[in-house]
N, C-alpha and C. Protein backbone atom coordinates (compact mmCIF):
# COMPACT_ATOMS: atom_id res chain seq x y z
N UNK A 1 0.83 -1.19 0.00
CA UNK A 1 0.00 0.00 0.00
C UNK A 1 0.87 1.26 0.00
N UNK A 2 1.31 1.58 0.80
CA UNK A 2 2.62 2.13 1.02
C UNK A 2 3.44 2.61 -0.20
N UNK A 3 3.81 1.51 -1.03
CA UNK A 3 4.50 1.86 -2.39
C UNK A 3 3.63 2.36 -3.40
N UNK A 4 2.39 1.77 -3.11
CA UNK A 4 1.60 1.93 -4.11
C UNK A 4 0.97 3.78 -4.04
N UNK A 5 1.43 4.24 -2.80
CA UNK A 5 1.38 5.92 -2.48
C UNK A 5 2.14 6.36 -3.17
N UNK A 6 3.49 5.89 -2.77
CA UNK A 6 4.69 6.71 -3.75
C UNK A 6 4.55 6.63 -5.17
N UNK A 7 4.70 5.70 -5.49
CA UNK A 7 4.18 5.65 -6.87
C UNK A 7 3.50 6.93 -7.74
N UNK A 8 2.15 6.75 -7.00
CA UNK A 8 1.31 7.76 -7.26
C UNK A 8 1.67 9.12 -6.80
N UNK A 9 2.47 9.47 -5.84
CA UNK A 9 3.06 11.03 -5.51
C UNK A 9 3.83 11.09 -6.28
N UNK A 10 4.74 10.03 -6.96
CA UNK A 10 6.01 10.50 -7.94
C UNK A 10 5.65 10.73 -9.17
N UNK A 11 4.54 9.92 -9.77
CA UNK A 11 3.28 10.11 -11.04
C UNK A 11 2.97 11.50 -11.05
N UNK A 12 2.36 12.06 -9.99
CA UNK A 12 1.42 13.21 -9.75
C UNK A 12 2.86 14.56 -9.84
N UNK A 13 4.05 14.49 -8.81
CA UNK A 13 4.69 15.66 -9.03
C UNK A 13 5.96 15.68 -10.19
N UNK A 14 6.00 14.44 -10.74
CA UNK A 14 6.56 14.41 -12.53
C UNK A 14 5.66 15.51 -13.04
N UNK A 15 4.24 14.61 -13.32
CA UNK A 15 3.30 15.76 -13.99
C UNK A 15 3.12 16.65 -14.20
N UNK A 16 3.16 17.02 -12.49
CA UNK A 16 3.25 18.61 -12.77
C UNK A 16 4.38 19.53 -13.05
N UNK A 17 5.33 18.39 -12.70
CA UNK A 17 6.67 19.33 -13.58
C UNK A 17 6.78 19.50 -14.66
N UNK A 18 6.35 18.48 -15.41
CA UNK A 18 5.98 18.42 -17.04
C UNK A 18 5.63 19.72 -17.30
N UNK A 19 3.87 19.79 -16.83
CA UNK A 19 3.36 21.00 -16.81
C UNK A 19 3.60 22.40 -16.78
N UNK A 20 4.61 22.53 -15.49
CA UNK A 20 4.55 23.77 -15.80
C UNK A 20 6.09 24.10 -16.62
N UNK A 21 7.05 22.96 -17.15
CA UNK A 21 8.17 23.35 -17.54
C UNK A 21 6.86 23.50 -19.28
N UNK A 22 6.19 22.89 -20.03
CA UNK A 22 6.05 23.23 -21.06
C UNK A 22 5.02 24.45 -21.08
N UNK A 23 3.98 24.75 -19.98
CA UNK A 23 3.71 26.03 -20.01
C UNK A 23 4.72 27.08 -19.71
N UNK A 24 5.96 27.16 -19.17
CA UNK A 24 6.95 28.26 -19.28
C UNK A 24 7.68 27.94 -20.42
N UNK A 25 7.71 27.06 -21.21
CA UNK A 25 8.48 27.26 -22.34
C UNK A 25 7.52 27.56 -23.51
N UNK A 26 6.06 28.00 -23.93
CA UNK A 26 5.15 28.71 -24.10
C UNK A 26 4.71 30.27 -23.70
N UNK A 27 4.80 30.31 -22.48
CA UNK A 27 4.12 31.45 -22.09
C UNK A 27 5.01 32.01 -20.98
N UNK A 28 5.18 33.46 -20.72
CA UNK A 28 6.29 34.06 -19.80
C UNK A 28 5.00 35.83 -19.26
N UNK A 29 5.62 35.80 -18.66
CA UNK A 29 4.65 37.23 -17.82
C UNK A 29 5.99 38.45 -17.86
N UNK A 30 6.09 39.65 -18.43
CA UNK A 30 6.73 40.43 -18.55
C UNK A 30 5.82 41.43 -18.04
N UNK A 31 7.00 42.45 -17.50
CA UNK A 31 6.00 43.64 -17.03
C UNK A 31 6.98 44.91 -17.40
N UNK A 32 6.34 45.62 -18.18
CA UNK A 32 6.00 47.10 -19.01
C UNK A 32 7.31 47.81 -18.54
N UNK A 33 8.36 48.58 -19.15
CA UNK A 33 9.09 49.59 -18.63
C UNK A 33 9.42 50.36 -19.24
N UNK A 34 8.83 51.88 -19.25
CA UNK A 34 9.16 53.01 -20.14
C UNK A 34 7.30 53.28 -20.01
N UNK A 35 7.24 54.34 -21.29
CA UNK A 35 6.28 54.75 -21.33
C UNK A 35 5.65 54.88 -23.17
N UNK A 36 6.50 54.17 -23.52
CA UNK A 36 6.49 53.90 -25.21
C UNK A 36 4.91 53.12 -25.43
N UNK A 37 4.11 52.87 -24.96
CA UNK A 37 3.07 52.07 -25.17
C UNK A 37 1.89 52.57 -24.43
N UNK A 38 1.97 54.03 -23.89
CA UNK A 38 0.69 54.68 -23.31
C UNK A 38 0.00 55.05 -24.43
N UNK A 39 -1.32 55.34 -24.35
CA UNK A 39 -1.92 54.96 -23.37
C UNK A 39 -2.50 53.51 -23.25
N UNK A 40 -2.21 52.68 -24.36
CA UNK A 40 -1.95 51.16 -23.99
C UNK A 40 -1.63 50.45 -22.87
N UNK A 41 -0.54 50.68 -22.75
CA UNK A 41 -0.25 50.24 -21.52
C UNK A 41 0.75 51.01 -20.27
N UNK A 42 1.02 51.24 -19.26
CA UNK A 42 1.88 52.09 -18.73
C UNK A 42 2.41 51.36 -17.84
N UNK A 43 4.09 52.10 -17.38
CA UNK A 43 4.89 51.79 -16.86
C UNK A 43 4.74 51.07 -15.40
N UNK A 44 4.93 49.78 -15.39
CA UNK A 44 4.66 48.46 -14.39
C UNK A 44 3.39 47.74 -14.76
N UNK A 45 2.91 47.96 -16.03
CA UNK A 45 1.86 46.79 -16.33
C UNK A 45 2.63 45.74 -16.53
N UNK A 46 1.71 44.33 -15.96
CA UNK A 46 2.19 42.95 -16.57
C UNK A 46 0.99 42.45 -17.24
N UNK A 47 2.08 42.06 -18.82
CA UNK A 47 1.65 41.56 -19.64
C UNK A 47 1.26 39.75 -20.05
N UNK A 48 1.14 39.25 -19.81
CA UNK A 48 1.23 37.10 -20.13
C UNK A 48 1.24 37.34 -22.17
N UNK A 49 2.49 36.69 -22.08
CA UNK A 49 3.01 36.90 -23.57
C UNK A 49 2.95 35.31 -24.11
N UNK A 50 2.36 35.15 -25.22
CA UNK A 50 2.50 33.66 -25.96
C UNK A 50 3.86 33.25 -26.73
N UNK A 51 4.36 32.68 -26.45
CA UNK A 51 5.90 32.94 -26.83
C UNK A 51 5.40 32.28 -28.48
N UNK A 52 5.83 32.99 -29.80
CA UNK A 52 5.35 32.17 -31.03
C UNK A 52 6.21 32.97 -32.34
N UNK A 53 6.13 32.17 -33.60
CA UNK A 53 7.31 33.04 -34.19
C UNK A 53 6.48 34.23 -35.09
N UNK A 54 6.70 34.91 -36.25
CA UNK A 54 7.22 35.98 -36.78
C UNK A 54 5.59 35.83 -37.84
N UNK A 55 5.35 34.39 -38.14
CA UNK A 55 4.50 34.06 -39.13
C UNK A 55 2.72 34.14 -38.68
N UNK A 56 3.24 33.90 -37.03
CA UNK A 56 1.43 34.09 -36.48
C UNK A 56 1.38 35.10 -36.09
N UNK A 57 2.06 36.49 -36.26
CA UNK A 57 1.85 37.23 -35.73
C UNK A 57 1.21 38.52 -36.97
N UNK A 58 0.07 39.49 -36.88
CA UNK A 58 -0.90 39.87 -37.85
C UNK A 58 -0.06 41.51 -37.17
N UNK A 59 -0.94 42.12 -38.35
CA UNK A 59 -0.50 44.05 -38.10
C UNK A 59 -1.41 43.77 -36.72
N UNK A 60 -1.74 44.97 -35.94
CA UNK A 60 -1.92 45.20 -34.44
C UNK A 60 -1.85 45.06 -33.41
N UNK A 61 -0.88 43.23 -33.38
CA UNK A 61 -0.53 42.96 -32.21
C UNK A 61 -0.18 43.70 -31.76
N UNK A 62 0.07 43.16 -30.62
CA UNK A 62 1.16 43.97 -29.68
C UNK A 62 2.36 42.54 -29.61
N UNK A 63 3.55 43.15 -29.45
CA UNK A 63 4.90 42.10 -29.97
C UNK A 63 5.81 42.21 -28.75
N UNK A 64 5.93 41.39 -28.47
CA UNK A 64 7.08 41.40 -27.46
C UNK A 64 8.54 40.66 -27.87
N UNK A 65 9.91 41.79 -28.14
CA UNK A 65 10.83 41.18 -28.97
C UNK A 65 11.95 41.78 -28.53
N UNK A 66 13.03 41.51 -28.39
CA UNK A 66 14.18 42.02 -28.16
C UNK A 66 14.73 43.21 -28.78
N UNK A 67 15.78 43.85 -27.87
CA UNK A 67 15.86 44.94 -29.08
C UNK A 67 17.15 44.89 -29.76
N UNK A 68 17.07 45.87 -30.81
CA UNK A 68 18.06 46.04 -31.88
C UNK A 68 19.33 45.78 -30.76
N UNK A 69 20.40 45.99 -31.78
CA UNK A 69 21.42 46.18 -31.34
C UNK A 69 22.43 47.37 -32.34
N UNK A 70 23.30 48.32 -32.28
CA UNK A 70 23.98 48.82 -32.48
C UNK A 70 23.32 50.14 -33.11
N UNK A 71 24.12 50.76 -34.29
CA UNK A 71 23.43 52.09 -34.54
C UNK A 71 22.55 52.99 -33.34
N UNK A 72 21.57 53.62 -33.63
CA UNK A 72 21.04 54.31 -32.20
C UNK A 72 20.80 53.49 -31.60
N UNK A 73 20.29 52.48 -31.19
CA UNK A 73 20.48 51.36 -29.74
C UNK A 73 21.72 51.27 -29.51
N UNK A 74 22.65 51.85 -29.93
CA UNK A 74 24.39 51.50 -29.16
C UNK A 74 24.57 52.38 -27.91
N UNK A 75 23.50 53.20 -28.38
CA UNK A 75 23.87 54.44 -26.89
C UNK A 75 23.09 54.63 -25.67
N UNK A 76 21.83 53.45 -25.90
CA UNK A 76 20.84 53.52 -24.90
C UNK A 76 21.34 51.82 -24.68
N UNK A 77 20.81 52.05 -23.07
CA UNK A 77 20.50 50.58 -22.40
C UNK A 77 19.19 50.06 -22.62
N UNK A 78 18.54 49.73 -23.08
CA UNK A 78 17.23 48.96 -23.42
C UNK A 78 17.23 48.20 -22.45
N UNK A 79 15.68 47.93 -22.09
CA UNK A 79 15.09 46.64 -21.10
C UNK A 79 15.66 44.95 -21.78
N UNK A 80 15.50 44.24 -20.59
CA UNK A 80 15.86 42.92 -21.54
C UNK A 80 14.72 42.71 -23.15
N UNK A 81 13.67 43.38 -22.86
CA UNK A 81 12.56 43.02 -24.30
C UNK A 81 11.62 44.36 -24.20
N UNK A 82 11.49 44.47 -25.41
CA UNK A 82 10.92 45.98 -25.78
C UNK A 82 9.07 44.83 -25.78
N UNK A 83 8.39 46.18 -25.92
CA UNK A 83 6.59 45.74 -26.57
C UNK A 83 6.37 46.79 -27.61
N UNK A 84 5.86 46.70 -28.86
CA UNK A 84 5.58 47.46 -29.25
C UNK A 84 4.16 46.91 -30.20
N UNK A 85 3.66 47.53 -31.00
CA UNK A 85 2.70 47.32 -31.79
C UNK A 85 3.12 46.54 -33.44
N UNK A 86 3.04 45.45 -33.58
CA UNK A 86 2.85 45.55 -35.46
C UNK A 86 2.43 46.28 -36.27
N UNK A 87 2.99 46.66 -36.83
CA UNK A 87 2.59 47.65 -37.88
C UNK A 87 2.31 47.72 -38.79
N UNK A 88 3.38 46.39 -39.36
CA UNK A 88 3.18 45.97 -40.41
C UNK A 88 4.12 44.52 -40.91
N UNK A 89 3.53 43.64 -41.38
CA UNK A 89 4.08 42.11 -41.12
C UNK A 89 4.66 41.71 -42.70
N UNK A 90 5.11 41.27 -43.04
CA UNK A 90 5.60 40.53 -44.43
C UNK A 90 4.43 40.41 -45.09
N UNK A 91 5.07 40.90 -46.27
CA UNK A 91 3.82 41.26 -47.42
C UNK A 91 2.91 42.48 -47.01
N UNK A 92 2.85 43.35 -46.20
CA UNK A 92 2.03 44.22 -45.98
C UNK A 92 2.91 45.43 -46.75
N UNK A 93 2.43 46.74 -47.19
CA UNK A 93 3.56 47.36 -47.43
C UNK A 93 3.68 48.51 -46.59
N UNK A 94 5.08 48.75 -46.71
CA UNK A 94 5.98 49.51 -46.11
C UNK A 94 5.64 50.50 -45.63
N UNK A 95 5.03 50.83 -43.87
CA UNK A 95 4.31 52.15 -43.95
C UNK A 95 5.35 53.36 -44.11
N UNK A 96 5.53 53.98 -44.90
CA UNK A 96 6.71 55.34 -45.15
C UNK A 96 6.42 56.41 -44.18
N UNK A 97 5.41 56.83 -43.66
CA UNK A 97 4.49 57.85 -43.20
C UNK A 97 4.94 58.22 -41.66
N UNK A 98 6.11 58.99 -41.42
CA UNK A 98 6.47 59.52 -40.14
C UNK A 98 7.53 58.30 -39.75
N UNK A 99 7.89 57.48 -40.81
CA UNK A 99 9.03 56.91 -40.12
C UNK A 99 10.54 57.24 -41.01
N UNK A 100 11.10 57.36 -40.34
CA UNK A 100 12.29 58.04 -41.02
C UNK A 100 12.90 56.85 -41.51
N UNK A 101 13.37 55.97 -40.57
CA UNK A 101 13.82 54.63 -40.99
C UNK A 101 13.33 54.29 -42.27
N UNK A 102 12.24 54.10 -42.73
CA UNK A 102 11.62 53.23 -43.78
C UNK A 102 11.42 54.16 -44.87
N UNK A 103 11.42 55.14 -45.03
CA UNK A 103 10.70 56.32 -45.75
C UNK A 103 11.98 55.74 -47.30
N UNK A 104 13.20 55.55 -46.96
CA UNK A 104 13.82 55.52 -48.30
C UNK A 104 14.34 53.88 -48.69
N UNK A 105 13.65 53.00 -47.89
CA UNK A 105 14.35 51.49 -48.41
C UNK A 105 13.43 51.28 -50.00
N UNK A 106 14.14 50.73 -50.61
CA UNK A 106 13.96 50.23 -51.99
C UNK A 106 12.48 49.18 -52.11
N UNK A 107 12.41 48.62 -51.18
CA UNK A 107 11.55 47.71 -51.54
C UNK A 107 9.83 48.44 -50.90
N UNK A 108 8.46 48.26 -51.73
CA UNK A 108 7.64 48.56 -51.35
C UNK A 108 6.75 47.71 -50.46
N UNK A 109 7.09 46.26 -50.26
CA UNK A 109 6.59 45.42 -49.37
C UNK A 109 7.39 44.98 -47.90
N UNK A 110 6.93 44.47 -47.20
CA UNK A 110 7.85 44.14 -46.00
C UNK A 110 8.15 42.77 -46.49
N UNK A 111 9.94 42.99 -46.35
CA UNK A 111 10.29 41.12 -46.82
C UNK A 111 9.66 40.61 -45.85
N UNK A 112 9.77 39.09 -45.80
CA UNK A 112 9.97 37.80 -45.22
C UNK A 112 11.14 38.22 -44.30
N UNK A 113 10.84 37.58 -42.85
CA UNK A 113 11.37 37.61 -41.99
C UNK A 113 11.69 39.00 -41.03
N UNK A 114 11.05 39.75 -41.86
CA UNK A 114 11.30 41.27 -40.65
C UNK A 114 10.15 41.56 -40.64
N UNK A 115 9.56 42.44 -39.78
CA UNK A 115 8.73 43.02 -39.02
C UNK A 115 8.66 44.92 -38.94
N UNK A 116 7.32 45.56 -38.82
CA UNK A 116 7.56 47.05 -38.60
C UNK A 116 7.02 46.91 -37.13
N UNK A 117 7.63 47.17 -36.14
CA UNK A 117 7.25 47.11 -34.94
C UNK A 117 7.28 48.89 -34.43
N UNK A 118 6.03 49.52 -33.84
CA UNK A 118 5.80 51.04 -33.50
C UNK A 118 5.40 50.80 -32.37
N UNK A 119 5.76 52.00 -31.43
CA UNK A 119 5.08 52.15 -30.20
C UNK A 119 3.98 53.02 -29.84
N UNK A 120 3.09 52.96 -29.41
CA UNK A 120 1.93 53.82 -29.45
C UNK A 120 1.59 55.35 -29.02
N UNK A 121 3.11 55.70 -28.23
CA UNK A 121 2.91 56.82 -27.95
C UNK A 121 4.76 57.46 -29.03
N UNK A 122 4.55 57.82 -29.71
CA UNK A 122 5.62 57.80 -30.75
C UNK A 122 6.96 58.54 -30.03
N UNK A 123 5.97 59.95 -29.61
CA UNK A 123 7.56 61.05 -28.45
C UNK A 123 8.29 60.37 -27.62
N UNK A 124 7.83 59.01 -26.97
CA UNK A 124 8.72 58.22 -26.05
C UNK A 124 8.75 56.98 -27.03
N UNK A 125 9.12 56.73 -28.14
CA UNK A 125 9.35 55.27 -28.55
C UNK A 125 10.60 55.19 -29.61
N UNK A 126 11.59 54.66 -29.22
CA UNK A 126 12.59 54.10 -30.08
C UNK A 126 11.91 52.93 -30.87
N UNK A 127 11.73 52.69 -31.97
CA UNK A 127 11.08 51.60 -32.63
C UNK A 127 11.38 51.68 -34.42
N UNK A 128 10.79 51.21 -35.35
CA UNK A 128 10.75 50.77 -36.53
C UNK A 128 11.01 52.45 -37.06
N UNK A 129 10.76 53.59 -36.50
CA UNK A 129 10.82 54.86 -36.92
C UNK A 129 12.12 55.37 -37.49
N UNK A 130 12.99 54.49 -35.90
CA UNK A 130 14.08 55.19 -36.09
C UNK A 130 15.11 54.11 -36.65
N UNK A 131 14.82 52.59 -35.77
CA UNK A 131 16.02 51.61 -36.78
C UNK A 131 15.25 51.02 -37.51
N UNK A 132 14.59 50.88 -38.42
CA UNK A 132 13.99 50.05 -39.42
C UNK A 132 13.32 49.32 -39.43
N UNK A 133 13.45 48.26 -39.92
CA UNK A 133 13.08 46.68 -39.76
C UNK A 133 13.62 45.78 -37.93
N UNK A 134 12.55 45.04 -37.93
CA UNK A 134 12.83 44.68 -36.81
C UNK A 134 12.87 42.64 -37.50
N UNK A 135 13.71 42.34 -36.70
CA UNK A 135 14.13 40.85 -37.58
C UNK A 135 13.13 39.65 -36.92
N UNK A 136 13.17 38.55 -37.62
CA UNK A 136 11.99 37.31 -37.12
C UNK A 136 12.72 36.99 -35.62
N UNK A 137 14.21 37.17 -35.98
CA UNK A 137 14.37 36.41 -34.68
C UNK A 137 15.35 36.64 -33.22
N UNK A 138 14.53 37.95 -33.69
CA UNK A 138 14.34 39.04 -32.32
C UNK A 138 12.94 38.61 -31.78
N UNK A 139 12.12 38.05 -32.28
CA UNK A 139 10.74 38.36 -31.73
C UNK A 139 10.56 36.95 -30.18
N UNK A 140 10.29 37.50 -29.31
CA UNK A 140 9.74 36.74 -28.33
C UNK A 140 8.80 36.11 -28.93
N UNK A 141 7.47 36.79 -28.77
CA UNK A 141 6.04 36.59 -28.45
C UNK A 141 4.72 37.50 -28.81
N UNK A 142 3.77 37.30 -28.65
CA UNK A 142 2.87 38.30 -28.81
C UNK A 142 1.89 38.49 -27.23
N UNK A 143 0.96 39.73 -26.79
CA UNK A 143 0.51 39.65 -25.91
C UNK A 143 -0.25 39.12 -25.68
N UNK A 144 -0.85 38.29 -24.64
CA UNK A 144 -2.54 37.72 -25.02
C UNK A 144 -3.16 38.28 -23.97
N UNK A 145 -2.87 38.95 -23.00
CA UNK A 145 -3.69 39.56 -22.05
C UNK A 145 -3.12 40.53 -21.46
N UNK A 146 -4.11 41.57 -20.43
CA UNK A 146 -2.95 42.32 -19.50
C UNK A 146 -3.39 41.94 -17.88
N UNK A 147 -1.91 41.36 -17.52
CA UNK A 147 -2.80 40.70 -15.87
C UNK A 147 -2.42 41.67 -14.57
N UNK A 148 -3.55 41.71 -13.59
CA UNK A 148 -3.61 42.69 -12.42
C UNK A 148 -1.78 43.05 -12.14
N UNK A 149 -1.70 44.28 -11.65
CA UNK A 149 -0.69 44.38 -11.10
C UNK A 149 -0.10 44.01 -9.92
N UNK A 150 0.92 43.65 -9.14
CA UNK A 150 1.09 43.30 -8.55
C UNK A 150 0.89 44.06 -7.48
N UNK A 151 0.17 43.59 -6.17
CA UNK A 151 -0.07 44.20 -5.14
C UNK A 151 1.61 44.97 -4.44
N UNK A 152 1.29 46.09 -3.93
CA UNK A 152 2.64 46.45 -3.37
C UNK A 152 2.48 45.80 -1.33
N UNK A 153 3.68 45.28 -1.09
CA UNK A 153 3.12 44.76 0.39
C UNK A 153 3.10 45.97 0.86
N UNK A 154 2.13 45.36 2.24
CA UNK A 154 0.95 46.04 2.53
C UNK A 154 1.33 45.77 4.43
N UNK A 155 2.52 44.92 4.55
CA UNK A 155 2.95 45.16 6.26
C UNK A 155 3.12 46.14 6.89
N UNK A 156 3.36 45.80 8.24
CA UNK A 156 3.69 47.57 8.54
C UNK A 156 5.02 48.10 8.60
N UNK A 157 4.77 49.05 8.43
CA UNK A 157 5.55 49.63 7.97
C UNK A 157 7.05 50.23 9.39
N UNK A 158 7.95 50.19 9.14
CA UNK A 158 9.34 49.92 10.25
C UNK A 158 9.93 51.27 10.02
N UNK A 159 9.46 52.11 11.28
CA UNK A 159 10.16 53.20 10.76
C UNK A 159 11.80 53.35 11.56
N UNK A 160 12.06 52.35 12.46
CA UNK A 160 12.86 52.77 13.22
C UNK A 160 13.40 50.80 13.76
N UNK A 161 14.71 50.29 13.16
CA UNK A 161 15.41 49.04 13.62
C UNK A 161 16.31 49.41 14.96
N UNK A 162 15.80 47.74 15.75
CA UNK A 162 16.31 47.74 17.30
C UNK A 162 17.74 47.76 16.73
N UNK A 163 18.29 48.47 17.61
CA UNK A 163 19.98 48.45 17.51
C UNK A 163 20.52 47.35 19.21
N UNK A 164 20.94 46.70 18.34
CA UNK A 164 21.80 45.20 19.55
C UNK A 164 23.29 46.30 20.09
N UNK A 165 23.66 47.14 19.86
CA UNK A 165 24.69 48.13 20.50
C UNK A 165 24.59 48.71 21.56
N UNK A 166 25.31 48.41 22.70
CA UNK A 166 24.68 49.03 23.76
C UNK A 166 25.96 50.50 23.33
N UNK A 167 25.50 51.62 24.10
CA UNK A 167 25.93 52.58 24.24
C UNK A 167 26.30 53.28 25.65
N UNK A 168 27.23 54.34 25.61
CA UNK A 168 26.93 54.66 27.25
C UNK A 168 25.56 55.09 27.56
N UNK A 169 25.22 54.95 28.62
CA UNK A 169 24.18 54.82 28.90
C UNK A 169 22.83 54.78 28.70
N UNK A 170 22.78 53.83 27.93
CA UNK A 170 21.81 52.72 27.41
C UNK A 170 21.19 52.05 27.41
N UNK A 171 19.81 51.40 27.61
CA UNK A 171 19.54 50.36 27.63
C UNK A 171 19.95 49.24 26.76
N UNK A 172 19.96 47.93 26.67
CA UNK A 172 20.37 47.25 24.91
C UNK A 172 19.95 47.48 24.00
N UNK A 173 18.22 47.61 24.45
CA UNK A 173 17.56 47.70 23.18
C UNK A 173 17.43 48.88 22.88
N UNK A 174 17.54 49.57 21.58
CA UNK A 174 16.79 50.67 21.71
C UNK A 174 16.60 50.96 19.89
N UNK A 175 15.71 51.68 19.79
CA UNK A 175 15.26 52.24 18.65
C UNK A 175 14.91 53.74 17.61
């Protein structure tokens, strides 16, 4: 009987390791930094992102993808992963219209494998405006929801730690 428990506890917490290692290798919870995506979203929203590639993703998502590297991203520190909006996906064409980046590339469609990724509030957004094309495989994920924020704790609050030092004339404790 006995074995026949273990058994079944070692069945049951495999499982759920299964579980949640292939739901985190699917799905990840990022939360918002900057202000590139107001009034969408603002700084400390968390997002639950579908981790998926370049091909399911349509114009309006919202994209969660790494950022460039070099040219104007050489001089800023970027978050580990930017969010921005699709704009425009392979085969869509090229929006020219307030982006400086794109306004003079040769081609009138978006190749295969890059992406126009914009941020919604444009005065705070480094994005497709300023470096171009954004590549397939930069892209994380897309958003699928926006989940509550995290409560801030709520203990009480310590305005003053016991000091273990006694002093001249002192009690031990004091605060």
């Amino acid at each position: 009987m006995r074995a026949a428990a273990t058994a079944v506890l070692w069945t049951v917490s495999t499982a759920c390791l299964i579980a949640v290692a292939v739901i985190r290798s699917r799905y990840l919870v990022v939360t918002v930094e900057g202000s590139s995506m107001v009034p969408t979203l603002a700084d400390g929203d968390r997002v639950l992102v579908h981790r998926t590639q370049l091909a399911a993703i349509s114009a309006g998502r919202l994209v969660v993808t790494e950022p460039p590297t070099g040219g104007r991203w050489g001089a800023i520190r970027p978050s580990r992963w930017l969010i921005k909006r699709a704009a425009a996906v392979p085969g869509d064409p090229v929006p020219r219209d307030g982006a400086p980046a794109l306004r003079d590339l040769p081609e009138k469609r978006v190749p295969r494998g890059r992406i126009v990724l914009l941020g919604d509030n444009p005065d705070e957004s480094l994005d497709s405006r300023f470096c171009g094309y954004f590549r397939d495989e930069q892209i994380v994920g897309v958003v699928i929801r926006r989940l509550p924020r995290a409560e801030p704790h709520r203990g009480p609050v310590v305005t003053a730690r016991p000091s273990l030092v006694k002093r001249k004339g002192e009690s031990s404790w004091t605060t």
